[in-house]
PDB file of N, CA and C in Angstrom:
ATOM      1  N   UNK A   1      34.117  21.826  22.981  1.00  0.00           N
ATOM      2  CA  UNK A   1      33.196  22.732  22.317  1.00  0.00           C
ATOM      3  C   UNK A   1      33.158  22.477  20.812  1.00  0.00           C
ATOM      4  N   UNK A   2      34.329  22.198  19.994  1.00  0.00           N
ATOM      5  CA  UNK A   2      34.507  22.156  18.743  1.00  0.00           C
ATOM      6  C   UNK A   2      33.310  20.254  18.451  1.00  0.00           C
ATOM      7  N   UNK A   3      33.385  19.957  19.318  1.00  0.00           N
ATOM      8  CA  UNK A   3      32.652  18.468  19.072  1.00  0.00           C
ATOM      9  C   UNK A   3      31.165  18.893  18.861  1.00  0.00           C
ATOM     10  N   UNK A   4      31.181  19.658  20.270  1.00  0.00           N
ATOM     11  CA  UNK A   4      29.168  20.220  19.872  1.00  0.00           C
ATOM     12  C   UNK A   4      29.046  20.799  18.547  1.00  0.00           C
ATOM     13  N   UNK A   5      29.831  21.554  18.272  1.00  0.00           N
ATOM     14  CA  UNK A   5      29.720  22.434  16.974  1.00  0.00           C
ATOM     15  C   UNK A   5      29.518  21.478  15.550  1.00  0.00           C
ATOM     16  N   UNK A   6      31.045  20.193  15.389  1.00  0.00           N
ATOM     17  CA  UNK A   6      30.929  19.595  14.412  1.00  0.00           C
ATOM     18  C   UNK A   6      29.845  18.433  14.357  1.00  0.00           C
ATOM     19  N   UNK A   7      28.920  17.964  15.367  1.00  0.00           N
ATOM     20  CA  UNK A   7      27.552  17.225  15.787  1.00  0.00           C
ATOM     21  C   UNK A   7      26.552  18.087  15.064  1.00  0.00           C
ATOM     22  N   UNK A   8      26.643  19.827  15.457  1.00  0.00           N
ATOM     23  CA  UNK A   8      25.457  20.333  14.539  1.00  0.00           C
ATOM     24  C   UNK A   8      25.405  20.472  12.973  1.00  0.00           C
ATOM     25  N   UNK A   9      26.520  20.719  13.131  1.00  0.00           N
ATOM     26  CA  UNK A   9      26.983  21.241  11.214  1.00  0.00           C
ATOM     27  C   UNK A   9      26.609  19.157  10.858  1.00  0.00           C
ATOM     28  N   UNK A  10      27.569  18.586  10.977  1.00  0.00           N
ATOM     29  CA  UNK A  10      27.219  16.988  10.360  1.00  0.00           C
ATOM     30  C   UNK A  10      25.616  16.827  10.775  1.00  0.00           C
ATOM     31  N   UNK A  11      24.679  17.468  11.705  1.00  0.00           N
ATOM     32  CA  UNK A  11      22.875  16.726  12.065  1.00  0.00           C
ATOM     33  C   UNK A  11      22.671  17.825  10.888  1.00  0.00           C
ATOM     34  N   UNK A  12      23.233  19.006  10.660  1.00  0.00           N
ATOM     35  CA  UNK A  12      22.143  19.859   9.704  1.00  0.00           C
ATOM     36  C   UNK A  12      22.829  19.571   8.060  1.00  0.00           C
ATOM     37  N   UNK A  13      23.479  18.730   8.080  1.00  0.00           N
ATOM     38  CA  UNK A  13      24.030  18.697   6.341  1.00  0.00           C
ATOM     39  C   UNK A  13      23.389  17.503   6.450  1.00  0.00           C
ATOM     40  N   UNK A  14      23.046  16.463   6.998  1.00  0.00           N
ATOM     41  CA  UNK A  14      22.541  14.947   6.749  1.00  0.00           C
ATOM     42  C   UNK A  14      21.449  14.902   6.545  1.00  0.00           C
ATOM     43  N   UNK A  15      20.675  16.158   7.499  1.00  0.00           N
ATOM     44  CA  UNK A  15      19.045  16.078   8.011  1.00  0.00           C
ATOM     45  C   UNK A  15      18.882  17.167   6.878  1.00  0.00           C
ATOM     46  N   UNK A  16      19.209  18.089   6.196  1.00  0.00           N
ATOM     47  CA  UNK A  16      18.929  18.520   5.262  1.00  0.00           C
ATOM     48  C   UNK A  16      19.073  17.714   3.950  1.00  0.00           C
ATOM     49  N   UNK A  17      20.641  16.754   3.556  1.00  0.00           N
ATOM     50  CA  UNK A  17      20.498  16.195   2.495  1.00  0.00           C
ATOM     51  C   UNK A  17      19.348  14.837   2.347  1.00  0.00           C
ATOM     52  N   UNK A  18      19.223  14.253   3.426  1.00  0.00           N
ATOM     53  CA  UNK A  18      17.658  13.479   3.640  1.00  0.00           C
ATOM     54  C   UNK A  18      16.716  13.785   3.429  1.00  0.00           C
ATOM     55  N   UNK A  19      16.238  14.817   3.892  1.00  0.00           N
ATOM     56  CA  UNK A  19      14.503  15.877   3.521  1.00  0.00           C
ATOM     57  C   UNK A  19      14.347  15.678   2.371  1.00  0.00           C
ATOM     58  N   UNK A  20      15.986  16.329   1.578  1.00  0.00           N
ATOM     59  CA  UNK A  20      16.159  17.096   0.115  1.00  0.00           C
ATOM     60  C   UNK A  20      16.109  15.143  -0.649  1.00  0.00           C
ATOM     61  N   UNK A  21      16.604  14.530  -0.181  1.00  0.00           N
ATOM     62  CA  UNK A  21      16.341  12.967  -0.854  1.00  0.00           C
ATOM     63  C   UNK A  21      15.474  12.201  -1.014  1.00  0.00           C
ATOM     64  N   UNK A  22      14.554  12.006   0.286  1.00  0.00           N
ATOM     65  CA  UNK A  22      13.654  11.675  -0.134  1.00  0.00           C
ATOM     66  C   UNK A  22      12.231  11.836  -0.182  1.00  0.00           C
ATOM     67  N   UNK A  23      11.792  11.229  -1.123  1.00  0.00           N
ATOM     68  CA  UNK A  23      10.302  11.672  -1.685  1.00  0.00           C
ATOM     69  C   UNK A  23       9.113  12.012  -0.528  1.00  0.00           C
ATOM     70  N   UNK A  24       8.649  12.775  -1.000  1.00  0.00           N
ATOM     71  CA  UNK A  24       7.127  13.575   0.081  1.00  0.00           C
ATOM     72  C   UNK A  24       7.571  15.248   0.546  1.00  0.00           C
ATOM     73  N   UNK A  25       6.905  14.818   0.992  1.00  0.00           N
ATOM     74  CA  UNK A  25       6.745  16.229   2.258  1.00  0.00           C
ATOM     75  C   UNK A  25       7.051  15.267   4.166  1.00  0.00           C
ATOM     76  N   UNK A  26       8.347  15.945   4.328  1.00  0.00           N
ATOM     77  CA  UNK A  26       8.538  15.753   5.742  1.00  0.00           C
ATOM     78  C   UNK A  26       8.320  16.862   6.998  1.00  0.00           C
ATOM     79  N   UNK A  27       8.196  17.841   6.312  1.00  0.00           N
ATOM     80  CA  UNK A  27       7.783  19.018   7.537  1.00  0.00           C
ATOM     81  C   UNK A  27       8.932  19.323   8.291  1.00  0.00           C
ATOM     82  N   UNK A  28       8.988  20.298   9.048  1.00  0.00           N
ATOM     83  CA  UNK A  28       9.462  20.087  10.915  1.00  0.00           C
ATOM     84  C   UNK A  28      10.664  21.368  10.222  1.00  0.00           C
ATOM     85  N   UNK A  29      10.673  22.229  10.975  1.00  0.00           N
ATOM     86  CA  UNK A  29      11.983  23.250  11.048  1.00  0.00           C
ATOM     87  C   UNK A  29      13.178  23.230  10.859  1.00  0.00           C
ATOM     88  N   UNK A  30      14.343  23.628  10.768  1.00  0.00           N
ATOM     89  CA  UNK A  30      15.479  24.222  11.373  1.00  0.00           C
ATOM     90  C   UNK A  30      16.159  22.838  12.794  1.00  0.00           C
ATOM     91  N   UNK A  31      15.660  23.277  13.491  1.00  0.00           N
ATOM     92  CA  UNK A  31      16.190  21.950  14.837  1.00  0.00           C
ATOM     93  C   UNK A  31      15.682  20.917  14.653  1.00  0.00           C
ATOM     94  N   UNK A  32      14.509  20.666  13.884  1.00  0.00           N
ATOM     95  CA  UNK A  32      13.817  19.451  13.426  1.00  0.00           C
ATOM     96  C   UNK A  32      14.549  18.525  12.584  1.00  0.00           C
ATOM     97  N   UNK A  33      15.294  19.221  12.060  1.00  0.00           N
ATOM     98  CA  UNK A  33      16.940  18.829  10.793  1.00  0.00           C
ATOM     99  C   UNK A  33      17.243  18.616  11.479  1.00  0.00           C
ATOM    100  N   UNK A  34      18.115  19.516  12.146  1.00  0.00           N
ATOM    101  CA  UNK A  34      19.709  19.522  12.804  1.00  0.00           C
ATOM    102  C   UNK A  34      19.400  17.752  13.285  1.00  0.00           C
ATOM    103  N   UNK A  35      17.961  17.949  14.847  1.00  0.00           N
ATOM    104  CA  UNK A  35      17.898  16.638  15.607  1.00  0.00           C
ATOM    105  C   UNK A  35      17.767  15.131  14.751  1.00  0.00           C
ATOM    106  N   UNK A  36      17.408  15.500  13.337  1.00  0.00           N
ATOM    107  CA  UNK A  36      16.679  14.141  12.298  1.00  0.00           C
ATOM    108  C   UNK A  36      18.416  13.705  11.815  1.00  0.00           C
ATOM    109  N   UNK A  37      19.364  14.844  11.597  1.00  0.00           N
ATOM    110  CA  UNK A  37      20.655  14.496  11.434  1.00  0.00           C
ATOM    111  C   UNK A  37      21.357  14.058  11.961  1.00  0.00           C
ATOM    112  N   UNK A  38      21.194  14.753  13.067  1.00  0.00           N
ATOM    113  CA  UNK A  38      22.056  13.708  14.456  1.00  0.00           C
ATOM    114  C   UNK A  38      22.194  12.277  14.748  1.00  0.00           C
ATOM    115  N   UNK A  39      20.587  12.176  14.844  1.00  0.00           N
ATOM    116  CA  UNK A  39      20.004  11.061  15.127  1.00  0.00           C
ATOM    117  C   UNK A  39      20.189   9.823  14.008  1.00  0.00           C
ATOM    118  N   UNK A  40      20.203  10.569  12.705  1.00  0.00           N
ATOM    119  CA  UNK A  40      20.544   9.465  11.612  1.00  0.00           C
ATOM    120  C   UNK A  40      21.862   9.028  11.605  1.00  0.00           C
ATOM    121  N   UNK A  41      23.096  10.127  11.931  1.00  0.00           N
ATOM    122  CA  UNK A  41      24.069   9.690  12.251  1.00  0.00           C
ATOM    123  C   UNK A  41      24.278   8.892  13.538  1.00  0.00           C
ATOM    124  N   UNK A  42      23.782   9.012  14.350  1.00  0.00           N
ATOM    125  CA  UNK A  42      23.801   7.904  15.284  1.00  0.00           C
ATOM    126  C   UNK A  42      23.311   6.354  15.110  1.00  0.00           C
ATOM    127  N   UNK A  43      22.512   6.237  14.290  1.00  0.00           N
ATOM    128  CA  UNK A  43      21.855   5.311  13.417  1.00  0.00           C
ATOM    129  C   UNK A  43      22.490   4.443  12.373  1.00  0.00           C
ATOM    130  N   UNK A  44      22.721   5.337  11.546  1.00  0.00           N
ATOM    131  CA  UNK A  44      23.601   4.882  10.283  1.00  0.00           C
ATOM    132  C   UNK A  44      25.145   4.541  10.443  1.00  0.00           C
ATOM    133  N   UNK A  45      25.719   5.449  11.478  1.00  0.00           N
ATOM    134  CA  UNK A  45      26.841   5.109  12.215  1.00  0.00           C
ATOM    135  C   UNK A  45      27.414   3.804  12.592  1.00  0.00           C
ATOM    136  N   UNK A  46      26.212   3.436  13.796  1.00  0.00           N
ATOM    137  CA  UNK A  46      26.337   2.333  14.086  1.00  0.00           C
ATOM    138  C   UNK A  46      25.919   1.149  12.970  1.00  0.00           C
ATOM    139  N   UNK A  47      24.686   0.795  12.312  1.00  0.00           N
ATOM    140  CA  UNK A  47      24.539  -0.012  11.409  1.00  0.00           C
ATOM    141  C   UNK A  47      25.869  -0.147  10.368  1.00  0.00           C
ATOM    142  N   UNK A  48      26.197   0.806   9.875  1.00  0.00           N
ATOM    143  CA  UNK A  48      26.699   0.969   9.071  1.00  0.00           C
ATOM    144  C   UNK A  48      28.508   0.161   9.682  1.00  0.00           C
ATOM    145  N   UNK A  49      28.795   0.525  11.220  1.00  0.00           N
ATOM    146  CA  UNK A  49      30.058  -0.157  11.873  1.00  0.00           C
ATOM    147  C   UNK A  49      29.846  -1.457  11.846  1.00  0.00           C
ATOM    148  N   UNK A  50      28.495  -2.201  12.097  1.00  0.00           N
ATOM    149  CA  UNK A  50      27.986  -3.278  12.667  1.00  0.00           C
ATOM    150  C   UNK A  50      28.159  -4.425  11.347  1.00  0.00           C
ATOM    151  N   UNK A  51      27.448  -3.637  10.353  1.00  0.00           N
ATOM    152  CA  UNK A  51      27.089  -3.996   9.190  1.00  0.00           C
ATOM    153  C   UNK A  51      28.585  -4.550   7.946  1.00  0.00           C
ATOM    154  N   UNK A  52      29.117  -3.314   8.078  1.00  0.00           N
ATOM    155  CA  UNK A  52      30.034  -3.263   6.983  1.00  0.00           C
ATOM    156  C   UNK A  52      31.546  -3.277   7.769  1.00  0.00           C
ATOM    157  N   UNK A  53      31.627  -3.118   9.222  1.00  0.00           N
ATOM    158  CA  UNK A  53      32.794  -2.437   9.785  1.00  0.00           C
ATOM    159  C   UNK A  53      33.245  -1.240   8.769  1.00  0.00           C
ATOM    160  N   UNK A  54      32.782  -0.559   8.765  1.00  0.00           N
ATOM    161  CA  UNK A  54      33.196   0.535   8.111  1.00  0.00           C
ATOM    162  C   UNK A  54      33.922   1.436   9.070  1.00  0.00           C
ATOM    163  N   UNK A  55      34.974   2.598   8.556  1.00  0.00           N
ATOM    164  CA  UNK A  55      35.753   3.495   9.251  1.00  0.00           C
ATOM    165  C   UNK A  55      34.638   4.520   9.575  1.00  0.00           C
ATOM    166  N   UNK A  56      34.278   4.835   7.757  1.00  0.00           N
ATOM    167  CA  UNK A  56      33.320   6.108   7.891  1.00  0.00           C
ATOM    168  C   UNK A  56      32.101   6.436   8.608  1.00  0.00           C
ATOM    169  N   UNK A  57      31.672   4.643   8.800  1.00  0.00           N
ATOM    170  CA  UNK A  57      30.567   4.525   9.813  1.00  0.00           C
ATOM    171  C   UNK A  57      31.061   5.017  11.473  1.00  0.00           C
ATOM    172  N   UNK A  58      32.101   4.609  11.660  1.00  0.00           N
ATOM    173  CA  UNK A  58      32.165   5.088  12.956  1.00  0.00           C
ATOM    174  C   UNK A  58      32.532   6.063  13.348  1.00  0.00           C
ATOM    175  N   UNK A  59      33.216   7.280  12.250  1.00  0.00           N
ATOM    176  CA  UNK A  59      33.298   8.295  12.036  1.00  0.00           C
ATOM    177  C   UNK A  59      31.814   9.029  12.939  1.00  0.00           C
ATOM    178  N   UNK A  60      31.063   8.713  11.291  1.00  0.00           N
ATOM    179  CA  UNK A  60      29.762   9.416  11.593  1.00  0.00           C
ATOM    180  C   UNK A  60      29.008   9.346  13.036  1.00  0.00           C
ATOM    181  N   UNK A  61      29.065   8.031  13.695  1.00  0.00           N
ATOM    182  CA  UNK A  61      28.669   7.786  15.007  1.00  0.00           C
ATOM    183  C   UNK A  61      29.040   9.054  15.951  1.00  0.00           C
ATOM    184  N   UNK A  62      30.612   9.674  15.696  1.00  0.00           N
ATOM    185  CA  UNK A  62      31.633  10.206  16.866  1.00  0.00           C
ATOM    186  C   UNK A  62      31.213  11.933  16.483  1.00  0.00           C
ATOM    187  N   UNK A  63      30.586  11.922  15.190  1.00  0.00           N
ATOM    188  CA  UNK A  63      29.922  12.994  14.596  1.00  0.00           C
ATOM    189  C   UNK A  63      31.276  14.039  13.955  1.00  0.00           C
ATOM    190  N   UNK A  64      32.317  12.786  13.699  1.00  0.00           N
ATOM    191  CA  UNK A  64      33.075  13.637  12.697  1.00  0.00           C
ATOM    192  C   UNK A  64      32.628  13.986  11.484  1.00  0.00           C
ATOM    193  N   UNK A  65      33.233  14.801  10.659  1.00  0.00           N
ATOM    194  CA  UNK A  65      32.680  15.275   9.537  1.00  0.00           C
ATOM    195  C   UNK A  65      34.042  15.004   8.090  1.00  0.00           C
ATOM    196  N   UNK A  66      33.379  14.369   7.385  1.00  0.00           N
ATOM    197  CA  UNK A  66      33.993  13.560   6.244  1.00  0.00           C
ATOM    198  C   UNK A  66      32.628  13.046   5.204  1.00  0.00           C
ATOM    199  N   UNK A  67      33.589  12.922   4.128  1.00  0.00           N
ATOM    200  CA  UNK A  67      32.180  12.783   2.949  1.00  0.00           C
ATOM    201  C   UNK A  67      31.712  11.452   3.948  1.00  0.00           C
ATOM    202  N   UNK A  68      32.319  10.257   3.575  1.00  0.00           N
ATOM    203  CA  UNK A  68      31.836   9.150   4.321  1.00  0.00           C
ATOM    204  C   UNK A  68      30.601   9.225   5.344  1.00  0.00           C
ATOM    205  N   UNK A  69      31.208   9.779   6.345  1.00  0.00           N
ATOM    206  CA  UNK A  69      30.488  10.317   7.646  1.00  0.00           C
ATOM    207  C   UNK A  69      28.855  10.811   7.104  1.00  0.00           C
ATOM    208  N   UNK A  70      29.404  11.728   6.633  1.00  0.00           N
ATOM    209  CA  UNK A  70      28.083  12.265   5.902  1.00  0.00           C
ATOM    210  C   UNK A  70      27.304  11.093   4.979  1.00  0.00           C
ATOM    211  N   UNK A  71      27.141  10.810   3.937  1.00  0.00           N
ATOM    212  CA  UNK A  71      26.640   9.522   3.693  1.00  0.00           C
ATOM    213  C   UNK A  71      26.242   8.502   4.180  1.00  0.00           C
ATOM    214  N   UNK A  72      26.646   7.939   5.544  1.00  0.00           N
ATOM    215  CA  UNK A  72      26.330   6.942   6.362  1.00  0.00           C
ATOM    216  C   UNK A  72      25.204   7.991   7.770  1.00  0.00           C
ATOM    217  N   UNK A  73      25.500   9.008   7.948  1.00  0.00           N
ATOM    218  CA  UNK A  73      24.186  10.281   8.658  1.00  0.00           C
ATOM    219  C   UNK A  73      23.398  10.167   7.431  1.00  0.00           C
ATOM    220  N   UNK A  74      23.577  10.168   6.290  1.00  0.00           N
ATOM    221  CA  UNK A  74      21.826  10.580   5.881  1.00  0.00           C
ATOM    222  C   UNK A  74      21.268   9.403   5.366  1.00  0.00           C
ATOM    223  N   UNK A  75      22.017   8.333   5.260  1.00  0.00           N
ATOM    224  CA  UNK A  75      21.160   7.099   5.197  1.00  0.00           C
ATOM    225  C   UNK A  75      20.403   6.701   6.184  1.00  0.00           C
ATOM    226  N   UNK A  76      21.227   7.033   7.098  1.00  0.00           N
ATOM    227  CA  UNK A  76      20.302   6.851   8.546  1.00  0.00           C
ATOM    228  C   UNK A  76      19.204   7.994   8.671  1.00  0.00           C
ATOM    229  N   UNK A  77      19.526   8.965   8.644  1.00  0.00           N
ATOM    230  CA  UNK A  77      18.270   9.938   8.595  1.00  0.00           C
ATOM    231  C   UNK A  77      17.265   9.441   8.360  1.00  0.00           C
ATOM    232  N   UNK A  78      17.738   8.850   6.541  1.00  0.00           N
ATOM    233  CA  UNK A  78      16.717   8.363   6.125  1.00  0.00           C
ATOM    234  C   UNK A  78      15.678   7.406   6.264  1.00  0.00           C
ATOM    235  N   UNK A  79      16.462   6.364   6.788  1.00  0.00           N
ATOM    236  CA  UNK A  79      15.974   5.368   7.742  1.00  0.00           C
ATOM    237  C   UNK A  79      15.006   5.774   9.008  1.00  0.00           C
ATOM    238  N   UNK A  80      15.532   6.587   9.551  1.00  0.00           N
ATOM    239  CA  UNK A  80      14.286   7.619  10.680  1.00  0.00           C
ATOM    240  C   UNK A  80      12.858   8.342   9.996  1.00  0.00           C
ATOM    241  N   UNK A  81      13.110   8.753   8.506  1.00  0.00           N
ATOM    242  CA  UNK A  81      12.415   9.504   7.848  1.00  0.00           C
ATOM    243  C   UNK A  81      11.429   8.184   7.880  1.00  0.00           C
ATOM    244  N   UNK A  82      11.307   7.181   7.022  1.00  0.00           N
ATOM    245  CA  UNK A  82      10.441   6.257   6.477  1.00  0.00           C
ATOM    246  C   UNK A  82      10.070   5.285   8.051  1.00  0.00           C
ATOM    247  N   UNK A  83      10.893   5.123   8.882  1.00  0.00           N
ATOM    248  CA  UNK A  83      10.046   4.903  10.307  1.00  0.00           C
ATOM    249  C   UNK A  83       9.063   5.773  10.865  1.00  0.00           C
ATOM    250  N   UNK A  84       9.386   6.945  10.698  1.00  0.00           N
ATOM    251  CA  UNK A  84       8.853   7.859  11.236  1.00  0.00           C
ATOM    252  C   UNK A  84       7.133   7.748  10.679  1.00  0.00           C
ATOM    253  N   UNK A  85       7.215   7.860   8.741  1.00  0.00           N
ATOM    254  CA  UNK A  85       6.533   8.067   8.018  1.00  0.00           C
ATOM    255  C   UNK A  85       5.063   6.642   8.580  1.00  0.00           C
ATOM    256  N   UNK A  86       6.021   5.558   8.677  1.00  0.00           N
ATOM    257  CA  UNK A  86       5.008   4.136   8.617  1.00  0.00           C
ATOM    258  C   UNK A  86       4.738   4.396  10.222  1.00  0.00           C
ATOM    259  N   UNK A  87       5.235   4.916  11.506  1.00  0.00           N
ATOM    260  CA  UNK A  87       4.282   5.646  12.770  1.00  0.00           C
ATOM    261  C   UNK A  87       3.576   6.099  12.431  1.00  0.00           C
ATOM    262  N   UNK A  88       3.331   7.398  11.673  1.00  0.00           N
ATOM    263  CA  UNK A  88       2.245   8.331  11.754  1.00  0.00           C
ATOM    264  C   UNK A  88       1.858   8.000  10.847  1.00  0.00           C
ATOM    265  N   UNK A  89       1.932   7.246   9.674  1.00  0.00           N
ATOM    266  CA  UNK A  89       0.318   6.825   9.002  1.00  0.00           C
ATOM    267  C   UNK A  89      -0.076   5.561  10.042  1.00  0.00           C
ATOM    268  N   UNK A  90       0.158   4.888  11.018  1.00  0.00           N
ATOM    269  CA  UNK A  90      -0.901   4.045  11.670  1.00  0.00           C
ATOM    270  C   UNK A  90      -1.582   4.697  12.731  1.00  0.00           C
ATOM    271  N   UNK A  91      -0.700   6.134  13.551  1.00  0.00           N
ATOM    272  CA  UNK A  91      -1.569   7.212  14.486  1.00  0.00           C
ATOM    273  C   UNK A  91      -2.491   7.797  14.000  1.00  0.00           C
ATOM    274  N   UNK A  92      -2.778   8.015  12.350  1.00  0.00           N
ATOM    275  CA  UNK A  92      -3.872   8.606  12.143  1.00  0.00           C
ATOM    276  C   UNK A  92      -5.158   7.589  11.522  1.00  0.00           C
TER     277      UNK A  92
END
């Protein structure tokens, strides 16, 4: 139970410090965070293990919570943010 818990708190501090980072308007709620955090940590996690072998990267993957952890979730966020962004400007 304590794992589900520290997955939401690390998707809503990443997916919030991402929004809050970078430039525009990203929209989307409350769970729209939490899921953009998660997901960046799953993202950034792995790149970040792959990339650098990093500890903190694989931290963040397991959705522990550590500055590291955190930093390698919202790079990835971010990385989801600007994919996301270059989808929906070619859907419209």
């Amino acid at each position: 139970m304590s794992g589900i818990i520290a997955w939401l708190v690390l998707g809503l501090i990443a997916g919030a410090l991402a929004k809050l980072l970078y430039p525009g308007s990203q929209g989307g709620g409350i769970f729209s965070t939490i899921g953009l955090g998660i997901l960046g940590a799953l993202i950034g996690g792995y790149l970040g293990k792959v990339l650098l072998g990093s500890g903190a990267a694989a931290t963040a993957s397991v959705g522990g919570l550590s500055i590291g952890s955190i930093i390698f979730a919202v790079l990835g966020a971010m990385l989801l943010i600007f994919i996301w962004g270059l989808v929906a400007r070619r859907a419209v």
